[in-house]
C-alpha atoms as a PDB file:
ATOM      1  CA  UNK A   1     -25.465  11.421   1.872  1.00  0.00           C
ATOM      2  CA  UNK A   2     -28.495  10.019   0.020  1.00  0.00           C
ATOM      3  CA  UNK A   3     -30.693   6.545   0.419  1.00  0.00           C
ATOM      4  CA  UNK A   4     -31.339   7.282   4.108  1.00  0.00           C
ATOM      5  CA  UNK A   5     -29.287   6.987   7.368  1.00  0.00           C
ATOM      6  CA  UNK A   6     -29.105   3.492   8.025  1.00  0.00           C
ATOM      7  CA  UNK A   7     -27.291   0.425   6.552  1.00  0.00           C
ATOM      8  CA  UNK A   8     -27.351  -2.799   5.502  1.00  0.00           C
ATOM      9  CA  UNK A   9     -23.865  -3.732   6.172  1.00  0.00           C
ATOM     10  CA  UNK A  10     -22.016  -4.308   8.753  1.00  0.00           C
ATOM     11  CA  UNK A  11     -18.266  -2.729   8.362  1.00  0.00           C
ATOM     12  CA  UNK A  12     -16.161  -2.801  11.299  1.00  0.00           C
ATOM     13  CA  UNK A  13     -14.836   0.765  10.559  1.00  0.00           C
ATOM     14  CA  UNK A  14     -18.191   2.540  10.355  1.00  0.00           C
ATOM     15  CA  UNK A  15     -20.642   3.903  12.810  1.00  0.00           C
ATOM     16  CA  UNK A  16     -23.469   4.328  10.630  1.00  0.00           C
ATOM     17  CA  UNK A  17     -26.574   2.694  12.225  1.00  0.00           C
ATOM     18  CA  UNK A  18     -28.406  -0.469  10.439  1.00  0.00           C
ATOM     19  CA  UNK A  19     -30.382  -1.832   9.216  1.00  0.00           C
ATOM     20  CA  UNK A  20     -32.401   0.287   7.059  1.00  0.00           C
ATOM     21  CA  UNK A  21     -36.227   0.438   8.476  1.00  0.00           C
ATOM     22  CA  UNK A  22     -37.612   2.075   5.568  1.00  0.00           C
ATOM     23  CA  UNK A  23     -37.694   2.884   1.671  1.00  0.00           C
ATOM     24  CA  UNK A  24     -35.789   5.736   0.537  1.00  0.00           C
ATOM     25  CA  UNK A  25     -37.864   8.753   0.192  1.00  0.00           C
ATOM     26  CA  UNK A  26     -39.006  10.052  -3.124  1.00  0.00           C
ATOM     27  CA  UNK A  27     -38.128  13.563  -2.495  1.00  0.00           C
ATOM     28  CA  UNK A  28     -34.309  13.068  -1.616  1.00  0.00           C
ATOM     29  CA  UNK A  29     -33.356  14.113  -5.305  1.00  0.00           C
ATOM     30  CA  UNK A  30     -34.678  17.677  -5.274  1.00  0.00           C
ATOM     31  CA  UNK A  31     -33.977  18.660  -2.180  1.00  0.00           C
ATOM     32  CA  UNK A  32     -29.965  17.343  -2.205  1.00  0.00           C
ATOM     33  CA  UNK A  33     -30.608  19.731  -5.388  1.00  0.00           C
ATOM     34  CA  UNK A  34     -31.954  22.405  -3.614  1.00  0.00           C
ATOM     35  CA  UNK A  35     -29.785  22.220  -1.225  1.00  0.00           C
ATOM     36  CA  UNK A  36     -26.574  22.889  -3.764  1.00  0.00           C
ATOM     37  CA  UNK A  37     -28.334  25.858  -5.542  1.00  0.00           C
ATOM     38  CA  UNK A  38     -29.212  27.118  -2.083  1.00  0.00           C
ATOM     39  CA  UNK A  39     -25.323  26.966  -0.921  1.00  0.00           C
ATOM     40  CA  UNK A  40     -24.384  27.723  -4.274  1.00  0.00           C
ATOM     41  CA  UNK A  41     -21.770  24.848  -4.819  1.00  0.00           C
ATOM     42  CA  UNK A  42     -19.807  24.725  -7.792  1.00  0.00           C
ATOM     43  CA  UNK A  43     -18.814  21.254  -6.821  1.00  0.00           C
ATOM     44  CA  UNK A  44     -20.599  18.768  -5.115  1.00  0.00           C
ATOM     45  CA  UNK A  45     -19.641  15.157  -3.688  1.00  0.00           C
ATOM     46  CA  UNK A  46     -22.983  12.608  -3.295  1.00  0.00           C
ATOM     47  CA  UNK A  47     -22.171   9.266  -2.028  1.00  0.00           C
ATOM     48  CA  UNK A  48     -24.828   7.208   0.408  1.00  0.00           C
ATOM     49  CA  UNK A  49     -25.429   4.257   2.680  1.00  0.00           C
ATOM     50  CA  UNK A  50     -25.175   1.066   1.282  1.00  0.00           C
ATOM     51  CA  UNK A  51     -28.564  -0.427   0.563  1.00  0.00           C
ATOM     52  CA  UNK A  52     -28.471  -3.976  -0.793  1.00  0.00           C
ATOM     53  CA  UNK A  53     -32.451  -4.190   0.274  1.00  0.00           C
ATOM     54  CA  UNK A  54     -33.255  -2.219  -2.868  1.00  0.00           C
ATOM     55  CA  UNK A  55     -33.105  -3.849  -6.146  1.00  0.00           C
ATOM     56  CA  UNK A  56     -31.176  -1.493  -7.861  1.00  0.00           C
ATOM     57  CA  UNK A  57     -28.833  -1.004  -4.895  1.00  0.00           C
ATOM     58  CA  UNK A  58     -29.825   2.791  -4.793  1.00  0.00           C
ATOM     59  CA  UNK A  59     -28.315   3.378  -8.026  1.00  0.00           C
ATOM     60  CA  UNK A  60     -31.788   5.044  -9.449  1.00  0.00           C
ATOM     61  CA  UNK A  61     -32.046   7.497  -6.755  1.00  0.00           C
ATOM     62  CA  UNK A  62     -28.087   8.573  -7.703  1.00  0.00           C
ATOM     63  CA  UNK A  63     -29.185   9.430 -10.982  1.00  0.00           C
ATOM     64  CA  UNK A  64     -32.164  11.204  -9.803  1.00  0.00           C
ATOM     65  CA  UNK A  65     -30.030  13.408  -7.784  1.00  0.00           C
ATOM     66  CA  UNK A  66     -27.727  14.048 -10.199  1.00  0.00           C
ATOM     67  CA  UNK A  67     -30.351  14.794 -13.095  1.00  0.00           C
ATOM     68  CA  UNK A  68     -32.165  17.221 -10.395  1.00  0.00           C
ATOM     69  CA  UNK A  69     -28.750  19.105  -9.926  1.00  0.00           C
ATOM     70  CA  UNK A  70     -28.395  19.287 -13.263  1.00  0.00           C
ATOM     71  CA  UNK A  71     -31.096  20.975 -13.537  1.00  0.00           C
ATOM     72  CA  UNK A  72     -30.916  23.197 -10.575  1.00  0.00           C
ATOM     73  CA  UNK A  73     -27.590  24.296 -10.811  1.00  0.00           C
ATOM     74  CA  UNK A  74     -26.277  23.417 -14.259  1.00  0.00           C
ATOM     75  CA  UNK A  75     -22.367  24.210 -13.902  1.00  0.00           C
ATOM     76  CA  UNK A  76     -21.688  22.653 -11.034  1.00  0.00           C
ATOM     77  CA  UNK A  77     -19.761  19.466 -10.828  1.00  0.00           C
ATOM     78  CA  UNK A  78     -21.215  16.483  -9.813  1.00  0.00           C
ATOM     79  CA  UNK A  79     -18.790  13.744  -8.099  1.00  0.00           C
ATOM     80  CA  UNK A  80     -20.708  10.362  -7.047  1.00  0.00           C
ATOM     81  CA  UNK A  81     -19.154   8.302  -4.365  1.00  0.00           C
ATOM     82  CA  UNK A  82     -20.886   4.934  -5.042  1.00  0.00           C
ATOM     83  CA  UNK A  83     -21.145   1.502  -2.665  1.00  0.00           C
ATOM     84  CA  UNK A  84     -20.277  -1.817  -4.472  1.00  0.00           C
ATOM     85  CA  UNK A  85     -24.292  -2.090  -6.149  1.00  0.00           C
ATOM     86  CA  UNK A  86     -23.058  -6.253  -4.958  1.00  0.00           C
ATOM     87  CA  UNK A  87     -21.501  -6.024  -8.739  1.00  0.00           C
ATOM     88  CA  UNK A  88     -24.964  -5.114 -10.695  1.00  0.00           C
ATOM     89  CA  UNK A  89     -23.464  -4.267 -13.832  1.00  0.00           C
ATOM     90  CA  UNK A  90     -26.705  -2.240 -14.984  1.00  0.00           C
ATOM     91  CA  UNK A  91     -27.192  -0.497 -11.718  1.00  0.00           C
ATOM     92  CA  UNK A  92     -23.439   1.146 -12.730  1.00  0.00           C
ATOM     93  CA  UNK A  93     -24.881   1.200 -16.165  1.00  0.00           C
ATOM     94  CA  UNK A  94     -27.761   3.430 -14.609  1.00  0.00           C
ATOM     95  CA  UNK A  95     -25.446   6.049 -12.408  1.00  0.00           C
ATOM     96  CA  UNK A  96     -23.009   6.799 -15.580  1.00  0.00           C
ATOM     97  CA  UNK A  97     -25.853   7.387 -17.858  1.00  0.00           C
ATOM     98  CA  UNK A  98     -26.854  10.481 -15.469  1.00  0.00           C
ATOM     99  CA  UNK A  99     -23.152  11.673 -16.110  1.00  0.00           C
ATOM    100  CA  UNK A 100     -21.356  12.144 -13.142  1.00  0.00           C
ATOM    101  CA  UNK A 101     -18.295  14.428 -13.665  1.00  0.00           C
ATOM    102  CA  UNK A 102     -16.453  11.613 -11.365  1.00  0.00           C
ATOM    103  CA  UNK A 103     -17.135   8.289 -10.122  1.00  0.00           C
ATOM    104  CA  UNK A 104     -15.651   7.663  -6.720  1.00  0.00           C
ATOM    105  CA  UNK A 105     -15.694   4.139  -5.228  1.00  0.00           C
ATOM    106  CA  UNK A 106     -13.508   3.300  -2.293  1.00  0.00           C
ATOM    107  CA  UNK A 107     -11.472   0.305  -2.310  1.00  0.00           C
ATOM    108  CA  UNK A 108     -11.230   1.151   1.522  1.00  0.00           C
ATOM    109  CA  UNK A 109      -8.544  -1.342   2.515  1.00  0.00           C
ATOM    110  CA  UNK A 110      -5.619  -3.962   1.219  1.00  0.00           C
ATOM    111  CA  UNK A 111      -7.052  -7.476   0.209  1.00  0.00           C
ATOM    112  CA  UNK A 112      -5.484  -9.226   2.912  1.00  0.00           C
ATOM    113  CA  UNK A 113      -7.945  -7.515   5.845  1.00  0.00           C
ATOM    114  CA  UNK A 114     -11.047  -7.516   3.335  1.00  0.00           C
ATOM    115  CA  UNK A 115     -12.793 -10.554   5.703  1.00  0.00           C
ATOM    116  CA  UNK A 116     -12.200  -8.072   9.157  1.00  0.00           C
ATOM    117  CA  UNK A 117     -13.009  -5.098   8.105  1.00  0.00           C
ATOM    118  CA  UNK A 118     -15.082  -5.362   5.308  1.00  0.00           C
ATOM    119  CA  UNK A 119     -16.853  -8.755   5.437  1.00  0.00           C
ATOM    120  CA  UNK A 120     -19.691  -8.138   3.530  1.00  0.00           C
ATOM    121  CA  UNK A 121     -17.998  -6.690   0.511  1.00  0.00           C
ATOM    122  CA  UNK A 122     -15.158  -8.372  -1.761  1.00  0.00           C
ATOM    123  CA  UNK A 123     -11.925  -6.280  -2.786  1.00  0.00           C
ATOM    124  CA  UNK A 124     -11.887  -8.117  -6.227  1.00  0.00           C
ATOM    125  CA  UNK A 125     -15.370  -6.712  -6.641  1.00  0.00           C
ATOM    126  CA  UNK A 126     -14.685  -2.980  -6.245  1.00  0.00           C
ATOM    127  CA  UNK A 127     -11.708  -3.665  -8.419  1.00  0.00           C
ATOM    128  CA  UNK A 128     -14.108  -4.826 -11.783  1.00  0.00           C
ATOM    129  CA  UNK A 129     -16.680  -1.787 -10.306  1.00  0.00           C
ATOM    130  CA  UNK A 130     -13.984   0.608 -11.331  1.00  0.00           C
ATOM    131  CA  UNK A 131     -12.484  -1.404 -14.464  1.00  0.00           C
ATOM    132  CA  UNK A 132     -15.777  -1.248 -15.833  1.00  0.00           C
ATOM    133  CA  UNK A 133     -16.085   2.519 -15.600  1.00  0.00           C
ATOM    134  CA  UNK A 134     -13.571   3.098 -17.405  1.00  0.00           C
ATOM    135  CA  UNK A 135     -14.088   0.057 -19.807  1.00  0.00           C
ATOM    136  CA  UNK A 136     -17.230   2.014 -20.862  1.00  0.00           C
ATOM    137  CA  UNK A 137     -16.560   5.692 -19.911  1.00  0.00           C
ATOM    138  CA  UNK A 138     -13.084   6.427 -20.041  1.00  0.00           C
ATOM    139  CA  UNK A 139     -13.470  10.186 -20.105  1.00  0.00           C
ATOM    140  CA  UNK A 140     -14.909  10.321 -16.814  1.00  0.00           C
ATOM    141  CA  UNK A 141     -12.255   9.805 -14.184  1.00  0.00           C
ATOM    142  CA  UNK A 142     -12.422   7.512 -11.569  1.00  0.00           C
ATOM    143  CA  UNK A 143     -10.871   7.714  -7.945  1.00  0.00           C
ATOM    144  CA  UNK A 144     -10.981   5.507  -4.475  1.00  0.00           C
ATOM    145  CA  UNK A 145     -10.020   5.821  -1.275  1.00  0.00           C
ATOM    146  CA  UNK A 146      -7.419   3.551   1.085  1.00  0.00           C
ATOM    147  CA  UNK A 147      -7.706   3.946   5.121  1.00  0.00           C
ATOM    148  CA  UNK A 148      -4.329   3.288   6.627  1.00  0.00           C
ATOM    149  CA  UNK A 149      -3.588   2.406  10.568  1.00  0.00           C
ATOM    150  CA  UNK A 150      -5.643  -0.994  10.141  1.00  0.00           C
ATOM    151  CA  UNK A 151      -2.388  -2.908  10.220  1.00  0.00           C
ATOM    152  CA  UNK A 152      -1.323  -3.019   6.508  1.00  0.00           C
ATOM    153  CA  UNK A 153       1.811  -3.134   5.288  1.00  0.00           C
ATOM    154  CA  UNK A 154       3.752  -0.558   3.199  1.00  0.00           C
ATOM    155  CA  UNK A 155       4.163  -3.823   0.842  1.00  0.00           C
ATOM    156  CA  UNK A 156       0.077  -3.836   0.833  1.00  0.00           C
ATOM    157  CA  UNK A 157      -0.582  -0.563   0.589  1.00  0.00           C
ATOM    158  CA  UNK A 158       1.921  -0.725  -2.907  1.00  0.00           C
ATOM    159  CA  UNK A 159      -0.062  -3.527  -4.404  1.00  0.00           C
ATOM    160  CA  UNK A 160      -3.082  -2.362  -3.826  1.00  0.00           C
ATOM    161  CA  UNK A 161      -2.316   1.229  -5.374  1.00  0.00           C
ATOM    162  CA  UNK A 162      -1.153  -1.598  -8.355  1.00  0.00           C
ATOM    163  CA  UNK A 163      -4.159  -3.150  -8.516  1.00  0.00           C
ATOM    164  CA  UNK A 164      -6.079   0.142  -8.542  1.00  0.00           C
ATOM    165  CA  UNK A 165      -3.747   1.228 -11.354  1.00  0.00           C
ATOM    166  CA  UNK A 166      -4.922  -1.993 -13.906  1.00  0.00           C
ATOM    167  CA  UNK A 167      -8.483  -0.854 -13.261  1.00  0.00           C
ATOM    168  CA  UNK A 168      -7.288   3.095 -15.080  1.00  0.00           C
ATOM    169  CA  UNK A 169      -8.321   4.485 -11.930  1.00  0.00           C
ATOM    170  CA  UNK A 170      -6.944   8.565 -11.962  1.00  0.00           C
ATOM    171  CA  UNK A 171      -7.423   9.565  -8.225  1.00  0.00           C
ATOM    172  CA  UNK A 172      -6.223   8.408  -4.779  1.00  0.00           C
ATOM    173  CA  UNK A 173      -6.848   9.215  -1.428  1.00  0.00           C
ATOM    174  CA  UNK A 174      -5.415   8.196   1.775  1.00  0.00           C
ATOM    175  CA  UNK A 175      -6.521   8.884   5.049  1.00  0.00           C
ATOM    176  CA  UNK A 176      -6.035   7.518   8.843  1.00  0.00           C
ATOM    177  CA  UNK A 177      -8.147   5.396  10.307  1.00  0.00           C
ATOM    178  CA  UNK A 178     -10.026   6.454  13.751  1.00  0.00           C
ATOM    179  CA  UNK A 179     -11.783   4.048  15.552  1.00  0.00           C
ATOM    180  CA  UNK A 180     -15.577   5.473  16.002  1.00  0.00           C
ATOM    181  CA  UNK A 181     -16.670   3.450  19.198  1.00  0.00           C
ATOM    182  CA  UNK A 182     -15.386   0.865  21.738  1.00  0.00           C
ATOM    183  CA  UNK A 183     -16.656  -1.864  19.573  1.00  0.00           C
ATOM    184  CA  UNK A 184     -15.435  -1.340  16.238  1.00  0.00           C
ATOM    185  CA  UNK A 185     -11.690  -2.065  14.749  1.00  0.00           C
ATOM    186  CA  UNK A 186      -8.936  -0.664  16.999  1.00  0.00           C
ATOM    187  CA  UNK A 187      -6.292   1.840  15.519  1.00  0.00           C
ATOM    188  CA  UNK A 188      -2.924  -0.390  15.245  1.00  0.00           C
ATOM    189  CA  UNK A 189      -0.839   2.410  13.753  1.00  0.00           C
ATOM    190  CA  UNK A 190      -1.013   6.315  13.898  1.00  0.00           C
ATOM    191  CA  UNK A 191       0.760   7.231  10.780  1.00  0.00           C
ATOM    192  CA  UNK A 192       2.970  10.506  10.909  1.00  0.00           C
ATOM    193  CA  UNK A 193       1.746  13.072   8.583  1.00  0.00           C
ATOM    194  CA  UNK A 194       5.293  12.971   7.092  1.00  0.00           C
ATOM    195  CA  UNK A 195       4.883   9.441   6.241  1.00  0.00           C
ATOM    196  CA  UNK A 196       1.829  10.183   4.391  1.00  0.00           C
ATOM    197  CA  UNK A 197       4.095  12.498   1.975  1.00  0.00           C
ATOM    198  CA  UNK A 198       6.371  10.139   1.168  1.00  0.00           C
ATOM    199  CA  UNK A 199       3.095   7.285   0.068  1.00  0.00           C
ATOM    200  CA  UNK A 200       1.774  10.308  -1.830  1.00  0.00           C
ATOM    201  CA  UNK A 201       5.058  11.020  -3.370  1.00  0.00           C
ATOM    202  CA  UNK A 202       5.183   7.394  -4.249  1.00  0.00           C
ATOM    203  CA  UNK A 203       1.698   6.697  -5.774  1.00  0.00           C
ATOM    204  CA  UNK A 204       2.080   9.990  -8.023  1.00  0.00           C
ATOM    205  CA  UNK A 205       5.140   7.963  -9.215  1.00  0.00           C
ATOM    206  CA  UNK A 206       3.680   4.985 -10.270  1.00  0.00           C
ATOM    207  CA  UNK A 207       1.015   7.488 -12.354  1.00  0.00           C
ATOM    208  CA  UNK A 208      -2.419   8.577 -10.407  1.00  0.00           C
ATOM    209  CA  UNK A 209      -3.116  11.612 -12.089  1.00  0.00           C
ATOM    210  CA  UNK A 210      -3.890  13.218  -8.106  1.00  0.00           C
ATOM    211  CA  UNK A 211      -2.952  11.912  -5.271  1.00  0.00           C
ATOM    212  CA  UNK A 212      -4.248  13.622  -1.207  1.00  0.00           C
ATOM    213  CA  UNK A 213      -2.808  11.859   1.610  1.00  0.00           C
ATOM    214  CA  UNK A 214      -2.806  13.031   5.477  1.00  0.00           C
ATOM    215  CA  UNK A 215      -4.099  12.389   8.720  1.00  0.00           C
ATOM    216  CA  UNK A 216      -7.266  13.918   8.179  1.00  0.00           C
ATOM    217  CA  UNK A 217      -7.568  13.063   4.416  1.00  0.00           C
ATOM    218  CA  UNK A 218     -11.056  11.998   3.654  1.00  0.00           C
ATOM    219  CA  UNK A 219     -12.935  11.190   0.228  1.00  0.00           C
ATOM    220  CA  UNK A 220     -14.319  14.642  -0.593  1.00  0.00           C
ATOM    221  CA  UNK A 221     -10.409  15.920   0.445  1.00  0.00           C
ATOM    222  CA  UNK A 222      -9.521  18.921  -2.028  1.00  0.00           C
ATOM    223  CA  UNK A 223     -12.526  17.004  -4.836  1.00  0.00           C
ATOM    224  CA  UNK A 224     -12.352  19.728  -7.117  1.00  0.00           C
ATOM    225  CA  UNK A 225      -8.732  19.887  -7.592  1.00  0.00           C
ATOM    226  CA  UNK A 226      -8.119  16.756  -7.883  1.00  0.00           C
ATOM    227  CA  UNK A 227     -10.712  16.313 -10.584  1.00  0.00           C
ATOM    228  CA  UNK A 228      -8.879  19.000 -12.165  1.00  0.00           C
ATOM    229  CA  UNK A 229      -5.499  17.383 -12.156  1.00  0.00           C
ATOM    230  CA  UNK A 230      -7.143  14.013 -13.504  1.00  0.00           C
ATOM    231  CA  UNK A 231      -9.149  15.687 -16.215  1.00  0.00           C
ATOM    232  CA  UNK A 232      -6.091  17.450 -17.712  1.00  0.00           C
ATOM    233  CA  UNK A 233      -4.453  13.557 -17.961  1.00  0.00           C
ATOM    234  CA  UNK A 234      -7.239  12.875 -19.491  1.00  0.00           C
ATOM    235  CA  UNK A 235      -7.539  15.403 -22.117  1.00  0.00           C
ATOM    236  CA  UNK A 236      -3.830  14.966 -22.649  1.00  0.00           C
ATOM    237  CA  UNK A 237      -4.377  11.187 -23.567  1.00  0.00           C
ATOM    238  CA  UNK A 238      -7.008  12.014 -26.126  1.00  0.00           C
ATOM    239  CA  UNK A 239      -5.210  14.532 -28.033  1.00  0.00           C
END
């Protein structure tokens, strides 16, 4: 996690602290870097805070750390999971010139619950974020993530794995929600883990290219694999 520790949203889901006290320190780039040819990663996940105090939305300071991977540890993979940038359309522009190998941005929840649980974000504008990836780079493949246990229904869930779908996004994830403290969103459903096969089951149907779903399914779930899957889909399309 780059662009510090604190954030400048408020999402009833997360326990991350806020608001950011502080400008994002120069060095973050190298030493995420050095920190990957340290462990010797062959695939690496960066995602950060939100930061809508910064002009660019933190989206230089992505492509810092993926240029100073690059040139710490050449082959590995680089996946980026990116906040919203509040719809910056050059900030985006900034993170795909670095050349992610994926571009992650979680859609986190169904529409309907977008002003309780996410009220400082807007589910239409994740939806263009993502469009707009592929609009302009449609070899690199895109993926977001769905919490469940929030009090969606399976008619939701559907329509927003539709919705996802328009945009050309290639991977899903779906994961159960846990409530991190007393005072943030309470768990209305505990989903069986043999419900989450059947929604996988479902969403490969309607055509991601990778689908992980489970209890304890989380954005970096399996990464590399499921890159994998998407980038043979893509490849396939382009021959």
């Amino acid at each position: 996690m780059i662009l510090g520790e604190k954030c400048t949203r408020n999402c009833r889901f997360c326990a991350v602290g806020h608001p950011p006290e502080s400008l994002p320190d120069p060095e973050e780039p190298q030493r995420v870097a050095e920190a990957v040819a340290l462990l010797g990663l062959r695939y690496a996940v960066v995602t950060s805070v939100t930061r809508d105090d910064l002009p660019d939305g933190g989206a230089a300071f992505f492509a810092k750390t993926i240029m100073a991977i690059r040139v710490r540890r050449p082959n590995t993979l680089v996946e980026v999971l990116i906040p919203d940038l509040q719809g910056d359309r050059q900030a985006l522009i900034t993170i795909l010139a670095a050349g992610p190998d994926v571009l992650n941005h979680n859609i986190e929840t169904v529409a309907r619950l977008y002003p309780e649980v996410r009220p400082q974000a807007e589910y239409t504008r994740s939806l263009e974020l993502l469009r707009r990836v592929k609009e302009s780079h449609p070899h690199i493949p895109t993926k977001s993530g769905i919490m469940l246990g929030l009090g969606e229904t399976i008619a939701e869930i559907e329509g927003t794995w539709r919705d996802l779908q328009a945009t050309g996004c290639d991977i899903l994830t779906m994961g159960q929600y846990l409530q991190p403290s007393a005072e943030h969103l309470p768990v209305q459903r505990f989903l069986p883990p043999e419900e989450f096969l059947g929604l996988a089951t479902k969403a490969l149907e309607l055509g991601f290219a990778g689908v992980a779903a489970g209890p304890f399914v989380r954005s970096s779930y399996q990464a590399e694999s499921l890159y994998r899957k998407a980038l043979r889909r893509i490849k396939g399309k382009g021959s």
